[in-house]
PDB file of N, CA and C in Angstrom:
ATOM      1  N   UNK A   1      22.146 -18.161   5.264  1.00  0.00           N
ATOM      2  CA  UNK A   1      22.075 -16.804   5.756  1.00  0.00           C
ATOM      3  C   UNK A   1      20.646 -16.293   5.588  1.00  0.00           C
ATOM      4  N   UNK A   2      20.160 -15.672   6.526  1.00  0.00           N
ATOM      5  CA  UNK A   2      18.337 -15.180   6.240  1.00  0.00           C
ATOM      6  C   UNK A   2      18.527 -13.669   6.616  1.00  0.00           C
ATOM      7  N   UNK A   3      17.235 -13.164   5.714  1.00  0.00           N
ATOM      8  CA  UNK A   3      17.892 -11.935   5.661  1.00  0.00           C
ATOM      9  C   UNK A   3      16.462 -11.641   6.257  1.00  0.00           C
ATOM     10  N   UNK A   4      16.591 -11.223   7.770  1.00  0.00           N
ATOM     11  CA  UNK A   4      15.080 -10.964   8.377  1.00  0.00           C
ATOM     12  C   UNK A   4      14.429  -9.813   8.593  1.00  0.00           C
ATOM     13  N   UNK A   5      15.781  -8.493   7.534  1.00  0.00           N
ATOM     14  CA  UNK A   5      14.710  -7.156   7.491  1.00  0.00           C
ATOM     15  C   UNK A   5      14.233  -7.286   6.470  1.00  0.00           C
ATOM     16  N   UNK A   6      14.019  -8.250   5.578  1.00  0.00           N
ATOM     17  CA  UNK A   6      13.295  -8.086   4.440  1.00  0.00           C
ATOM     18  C   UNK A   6      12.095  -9.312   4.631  1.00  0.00           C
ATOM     19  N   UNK A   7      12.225 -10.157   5.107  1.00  0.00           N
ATOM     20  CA  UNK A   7      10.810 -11.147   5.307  1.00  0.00           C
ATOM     21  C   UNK A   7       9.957 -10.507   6.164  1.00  0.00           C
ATOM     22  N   UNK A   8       9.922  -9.379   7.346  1.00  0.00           N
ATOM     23  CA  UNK A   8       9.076  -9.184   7.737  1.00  0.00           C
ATOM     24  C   UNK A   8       8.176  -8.527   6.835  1.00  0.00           C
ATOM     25  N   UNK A   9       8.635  -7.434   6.131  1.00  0.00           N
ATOM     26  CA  UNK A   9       7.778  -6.371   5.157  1.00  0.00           C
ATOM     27  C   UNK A   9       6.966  -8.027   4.255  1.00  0.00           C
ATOM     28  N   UNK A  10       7.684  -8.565   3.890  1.00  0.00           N
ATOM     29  CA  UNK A  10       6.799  -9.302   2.537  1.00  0.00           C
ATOM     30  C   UNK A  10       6.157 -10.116   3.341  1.00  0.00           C
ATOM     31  N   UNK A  11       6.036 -10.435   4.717  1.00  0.00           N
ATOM     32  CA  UNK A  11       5.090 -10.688   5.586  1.00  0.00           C
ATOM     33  C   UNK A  11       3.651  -9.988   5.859  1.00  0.00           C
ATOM     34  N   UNK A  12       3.911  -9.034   5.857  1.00  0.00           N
ATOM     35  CA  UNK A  12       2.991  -8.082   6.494  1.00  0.00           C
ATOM     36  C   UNK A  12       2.511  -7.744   5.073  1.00  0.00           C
ATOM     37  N   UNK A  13       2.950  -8.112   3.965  1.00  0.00           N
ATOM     38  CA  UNK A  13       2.198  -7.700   2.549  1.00  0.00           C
ATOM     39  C   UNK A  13       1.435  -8.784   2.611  1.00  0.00           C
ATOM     40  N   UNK A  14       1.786  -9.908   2.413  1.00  0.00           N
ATOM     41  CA  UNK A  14       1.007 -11.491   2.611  1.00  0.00           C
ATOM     42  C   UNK A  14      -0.195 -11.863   3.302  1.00  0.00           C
ATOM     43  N   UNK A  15      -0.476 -10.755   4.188  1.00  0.00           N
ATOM     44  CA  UNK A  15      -1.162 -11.276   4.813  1.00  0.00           C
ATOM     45  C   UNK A  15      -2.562 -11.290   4.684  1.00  0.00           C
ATOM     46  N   UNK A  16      -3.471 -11.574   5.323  1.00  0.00           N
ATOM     47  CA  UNK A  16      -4.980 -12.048   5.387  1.00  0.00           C
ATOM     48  C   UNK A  16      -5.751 -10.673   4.898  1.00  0.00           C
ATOM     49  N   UNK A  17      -5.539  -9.567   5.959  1.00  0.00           N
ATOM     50  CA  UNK A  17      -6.482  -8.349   5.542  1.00  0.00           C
ATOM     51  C   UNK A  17      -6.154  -7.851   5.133  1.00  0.00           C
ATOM     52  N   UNK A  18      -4.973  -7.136   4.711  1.00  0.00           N
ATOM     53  CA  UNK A  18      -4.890  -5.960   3.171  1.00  0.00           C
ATOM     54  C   UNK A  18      -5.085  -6.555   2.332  1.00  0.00           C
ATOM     55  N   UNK A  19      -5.088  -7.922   2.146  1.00  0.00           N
ATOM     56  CA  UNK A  19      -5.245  -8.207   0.692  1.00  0.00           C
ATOM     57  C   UNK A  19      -6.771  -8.663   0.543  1.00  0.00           C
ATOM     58  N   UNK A  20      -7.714  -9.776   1.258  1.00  0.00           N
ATOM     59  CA  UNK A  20      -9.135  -9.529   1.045  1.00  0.00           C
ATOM     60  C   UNK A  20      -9.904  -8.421   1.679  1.00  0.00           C
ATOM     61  N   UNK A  21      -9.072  -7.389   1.532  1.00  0.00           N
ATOM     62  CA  UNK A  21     -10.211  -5.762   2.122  1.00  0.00           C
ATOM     63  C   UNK A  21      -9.658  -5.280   0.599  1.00  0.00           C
ATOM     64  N   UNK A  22      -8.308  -5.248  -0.165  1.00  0.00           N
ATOM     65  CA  UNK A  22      -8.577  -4.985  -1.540  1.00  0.00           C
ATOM     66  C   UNK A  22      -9.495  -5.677  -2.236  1.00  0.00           C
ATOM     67  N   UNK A  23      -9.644  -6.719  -2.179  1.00  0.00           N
ATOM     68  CA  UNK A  23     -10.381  -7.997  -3.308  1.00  0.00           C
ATOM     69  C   UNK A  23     -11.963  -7.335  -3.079  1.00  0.00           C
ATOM     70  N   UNK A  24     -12.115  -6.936  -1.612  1.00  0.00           N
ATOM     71  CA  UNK A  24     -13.311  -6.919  -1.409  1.00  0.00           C
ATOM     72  C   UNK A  24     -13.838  -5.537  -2.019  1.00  0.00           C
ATOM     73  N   UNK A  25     -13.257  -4.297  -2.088  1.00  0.00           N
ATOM     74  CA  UNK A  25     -13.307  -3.444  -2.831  1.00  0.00           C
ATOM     75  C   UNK A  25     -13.126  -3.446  -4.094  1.00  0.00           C
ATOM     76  N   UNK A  26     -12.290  -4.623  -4.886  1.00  0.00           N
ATOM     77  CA  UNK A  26     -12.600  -4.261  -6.445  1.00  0.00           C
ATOM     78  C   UNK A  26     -13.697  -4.769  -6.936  1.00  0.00           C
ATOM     79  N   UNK A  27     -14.410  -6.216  -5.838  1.00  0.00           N
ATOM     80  CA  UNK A  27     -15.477  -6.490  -6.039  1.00  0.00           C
ATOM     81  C   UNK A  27     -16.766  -5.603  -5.972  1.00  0.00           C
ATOM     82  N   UNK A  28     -16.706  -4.798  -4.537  1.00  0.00           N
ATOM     83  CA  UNK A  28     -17.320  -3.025  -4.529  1.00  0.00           C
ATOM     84  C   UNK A  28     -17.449  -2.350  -5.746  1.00  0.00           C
ATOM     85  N   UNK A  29     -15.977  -2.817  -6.475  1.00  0.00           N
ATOM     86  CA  UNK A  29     -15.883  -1.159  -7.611  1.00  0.00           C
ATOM     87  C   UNK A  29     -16.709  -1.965  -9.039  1.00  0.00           C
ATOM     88  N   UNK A  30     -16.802  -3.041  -8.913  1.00  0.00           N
ATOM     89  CA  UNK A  30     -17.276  -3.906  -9.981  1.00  0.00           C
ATOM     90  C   UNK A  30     -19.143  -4.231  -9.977  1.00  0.00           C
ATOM     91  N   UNK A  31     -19.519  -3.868  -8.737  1.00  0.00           N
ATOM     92  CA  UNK A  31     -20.716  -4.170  -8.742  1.00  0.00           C
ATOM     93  C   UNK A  31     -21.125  -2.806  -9.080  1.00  0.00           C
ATOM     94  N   UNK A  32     -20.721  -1.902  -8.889  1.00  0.00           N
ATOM     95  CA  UNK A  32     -21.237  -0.257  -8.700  1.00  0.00           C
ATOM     96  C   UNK A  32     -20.900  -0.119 -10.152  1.00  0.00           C
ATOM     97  N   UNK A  33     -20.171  -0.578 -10.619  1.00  0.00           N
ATOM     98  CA  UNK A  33     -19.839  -0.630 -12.348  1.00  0.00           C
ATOM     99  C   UNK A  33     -20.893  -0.928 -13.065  1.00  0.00           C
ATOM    100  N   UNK A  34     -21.507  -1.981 -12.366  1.00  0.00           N
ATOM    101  CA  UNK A  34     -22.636  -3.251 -13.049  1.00  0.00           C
ATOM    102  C   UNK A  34     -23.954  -2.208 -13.151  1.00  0.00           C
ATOM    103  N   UNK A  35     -24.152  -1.298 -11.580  1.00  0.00           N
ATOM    104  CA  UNK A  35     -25.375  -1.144 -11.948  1.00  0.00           C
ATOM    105  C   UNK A  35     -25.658   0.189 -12.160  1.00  0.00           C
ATOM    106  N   UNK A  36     -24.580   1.311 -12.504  1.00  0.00           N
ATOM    107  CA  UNK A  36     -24.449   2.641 -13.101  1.00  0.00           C
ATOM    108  C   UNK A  36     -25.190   2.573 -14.688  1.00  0.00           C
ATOM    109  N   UNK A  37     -25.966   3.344 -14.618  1.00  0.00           N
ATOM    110  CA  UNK A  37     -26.605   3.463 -15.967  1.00  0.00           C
ATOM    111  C   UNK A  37     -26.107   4.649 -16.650  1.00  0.00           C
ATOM    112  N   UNK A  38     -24.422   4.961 -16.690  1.00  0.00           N
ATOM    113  CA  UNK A  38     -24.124   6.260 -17.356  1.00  0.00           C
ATOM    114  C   UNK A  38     -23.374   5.579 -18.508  1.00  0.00           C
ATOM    115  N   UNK A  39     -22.230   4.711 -18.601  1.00  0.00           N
ATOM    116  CA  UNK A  39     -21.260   4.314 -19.544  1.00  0.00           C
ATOM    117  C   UNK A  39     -21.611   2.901 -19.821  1.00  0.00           C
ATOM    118  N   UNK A  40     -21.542   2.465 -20.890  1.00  0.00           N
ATOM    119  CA  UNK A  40     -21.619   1.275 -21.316  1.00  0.00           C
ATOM    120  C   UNK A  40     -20.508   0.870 -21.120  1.00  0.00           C
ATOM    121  N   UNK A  41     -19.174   1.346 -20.943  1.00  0.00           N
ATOM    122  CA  UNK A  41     -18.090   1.321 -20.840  1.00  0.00           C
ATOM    123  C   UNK A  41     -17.370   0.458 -19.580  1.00  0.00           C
ATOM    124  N   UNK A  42     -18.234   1.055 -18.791  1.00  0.00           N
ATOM    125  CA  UNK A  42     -18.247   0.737 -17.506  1.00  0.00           C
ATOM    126  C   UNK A  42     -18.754  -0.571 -16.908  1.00  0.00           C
ATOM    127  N   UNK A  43     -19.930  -0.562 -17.751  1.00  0.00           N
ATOM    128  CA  UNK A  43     -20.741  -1.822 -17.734  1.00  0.00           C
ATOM    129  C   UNK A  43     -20.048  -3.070 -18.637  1.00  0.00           C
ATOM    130  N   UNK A  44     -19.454  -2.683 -19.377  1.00  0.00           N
ATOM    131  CA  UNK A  44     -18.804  -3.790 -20.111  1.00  0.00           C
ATOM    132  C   UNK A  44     -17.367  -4.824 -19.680  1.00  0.00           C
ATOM    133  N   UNK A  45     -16.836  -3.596 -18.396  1.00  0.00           N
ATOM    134  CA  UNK A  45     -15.687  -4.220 -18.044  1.00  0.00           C
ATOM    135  C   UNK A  45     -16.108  -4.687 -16.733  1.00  0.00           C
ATOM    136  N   UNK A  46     -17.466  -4.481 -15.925  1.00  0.00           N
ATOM    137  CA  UNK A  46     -17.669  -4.632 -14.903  1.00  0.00           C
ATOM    138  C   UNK A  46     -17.630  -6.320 -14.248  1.00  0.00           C
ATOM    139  N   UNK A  47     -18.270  -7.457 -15.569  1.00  0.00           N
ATOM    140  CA  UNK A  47     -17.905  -8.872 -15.338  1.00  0.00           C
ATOM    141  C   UNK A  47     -16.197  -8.836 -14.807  1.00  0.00           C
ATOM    142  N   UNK A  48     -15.526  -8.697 -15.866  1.00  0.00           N
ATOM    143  CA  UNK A  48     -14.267  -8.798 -15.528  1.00  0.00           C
ATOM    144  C   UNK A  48     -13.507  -8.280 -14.434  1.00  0.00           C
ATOM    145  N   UNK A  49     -13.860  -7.636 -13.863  1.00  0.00           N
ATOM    146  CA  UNK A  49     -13.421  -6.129 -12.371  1.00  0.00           C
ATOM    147  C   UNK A  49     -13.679  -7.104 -11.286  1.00  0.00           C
ATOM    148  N   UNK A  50     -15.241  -7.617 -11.337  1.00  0.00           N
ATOM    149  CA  UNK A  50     -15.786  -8.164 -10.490  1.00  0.00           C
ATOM    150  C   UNK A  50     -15.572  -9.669 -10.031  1.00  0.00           C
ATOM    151  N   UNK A  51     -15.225 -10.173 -11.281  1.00  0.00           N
ATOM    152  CA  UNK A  51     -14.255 -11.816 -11.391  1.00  0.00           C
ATOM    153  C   UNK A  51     -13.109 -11.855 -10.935  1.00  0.00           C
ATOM    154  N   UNK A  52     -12.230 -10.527 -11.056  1.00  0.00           N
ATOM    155  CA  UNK A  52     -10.586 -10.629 -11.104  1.00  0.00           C
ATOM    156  C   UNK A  52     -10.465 -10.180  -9.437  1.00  0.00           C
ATOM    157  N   UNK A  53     -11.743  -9.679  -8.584  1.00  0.00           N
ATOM    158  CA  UNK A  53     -11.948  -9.472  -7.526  1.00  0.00           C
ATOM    159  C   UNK A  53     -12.273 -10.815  -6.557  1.00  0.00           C
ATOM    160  N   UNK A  54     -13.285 -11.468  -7.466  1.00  0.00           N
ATOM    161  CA  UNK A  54     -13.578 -12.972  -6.723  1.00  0.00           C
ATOM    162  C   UNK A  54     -12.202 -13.703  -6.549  1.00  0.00           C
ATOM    163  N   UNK A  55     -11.507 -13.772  -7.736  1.00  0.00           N
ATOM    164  CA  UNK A  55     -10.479 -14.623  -7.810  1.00  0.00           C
ATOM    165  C   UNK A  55      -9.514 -14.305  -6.870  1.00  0.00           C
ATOM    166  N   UNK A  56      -9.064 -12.933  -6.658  1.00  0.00           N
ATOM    167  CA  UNK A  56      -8.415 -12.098  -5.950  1.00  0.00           C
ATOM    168  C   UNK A  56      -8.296 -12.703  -4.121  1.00  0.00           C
ATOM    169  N   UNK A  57      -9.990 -12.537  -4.127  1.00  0.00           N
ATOM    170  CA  UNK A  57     -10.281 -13.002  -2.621  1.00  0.00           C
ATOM    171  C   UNK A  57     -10.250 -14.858  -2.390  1.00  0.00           C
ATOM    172  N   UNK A  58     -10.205 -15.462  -3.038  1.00  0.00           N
ATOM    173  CA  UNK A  58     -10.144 -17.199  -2.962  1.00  0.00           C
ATOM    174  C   UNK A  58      -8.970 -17.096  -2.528  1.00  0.00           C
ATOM    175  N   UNK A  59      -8.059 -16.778  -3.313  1.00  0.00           N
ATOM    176  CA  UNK A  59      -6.593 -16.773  -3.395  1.00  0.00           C
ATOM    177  C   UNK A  59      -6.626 -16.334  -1.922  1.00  0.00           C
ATOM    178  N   UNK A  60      -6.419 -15.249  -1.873  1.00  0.00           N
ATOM    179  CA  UNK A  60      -6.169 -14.447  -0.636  1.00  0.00           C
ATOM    180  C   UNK A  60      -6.603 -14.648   1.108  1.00  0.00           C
ATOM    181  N   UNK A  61      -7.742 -15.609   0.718  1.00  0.00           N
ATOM    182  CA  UNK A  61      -8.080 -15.948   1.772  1.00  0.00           C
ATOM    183  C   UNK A  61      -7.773 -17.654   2.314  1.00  0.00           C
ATOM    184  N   UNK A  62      -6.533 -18.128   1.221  1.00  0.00           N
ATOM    185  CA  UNK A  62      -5.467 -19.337   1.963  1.00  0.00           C
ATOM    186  C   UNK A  62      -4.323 -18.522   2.328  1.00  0.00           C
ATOM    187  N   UNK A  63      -4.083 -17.196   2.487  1.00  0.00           N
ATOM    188  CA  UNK A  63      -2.931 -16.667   2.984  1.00  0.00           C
ATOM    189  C   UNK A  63      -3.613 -16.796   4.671  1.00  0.00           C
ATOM    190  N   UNK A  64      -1.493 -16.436   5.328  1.00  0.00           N
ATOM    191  CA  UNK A  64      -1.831 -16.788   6.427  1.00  0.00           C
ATOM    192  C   UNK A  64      -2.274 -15.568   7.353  1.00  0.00           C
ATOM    193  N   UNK A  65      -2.954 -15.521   8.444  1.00  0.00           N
ATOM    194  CA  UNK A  65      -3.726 -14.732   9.630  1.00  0.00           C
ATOM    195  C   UNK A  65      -2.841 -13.400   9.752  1.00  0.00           C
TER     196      UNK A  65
END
């Protein structure tokens, strides 16, 4: 039995551009982290923001079209 009002939505989540246009923005929010000279705070989590963004987009970009 397939239940095909629910594969389209987790289709259309899966797919290619909402998910590397997020990746590509936390990578955005991670570089602007990096080079703000107000919080150290900011600067300290910015490796990690900016990695969990790379990783984000590898992944994301073997999803399908």
């Amino acid at each position: 039995m397939k239940h095909d009002s629910v594969l389209p939505s987790r289709r259309r989540f899966l797919r290619r551009g909402y998910s590397e246009g997020a990746s590509t923005v936390l990578i955005g929010v991670g570089t602007a982290m990096l080079v703000q000279p107000f919080s150290l705070a900011l600067f300290t989590w910015s490796f990690p923001v900016i990695l969990a963004g790379a990783l984000a987009f590898v992944v994301t970009s073997h999803f399908p079209d």
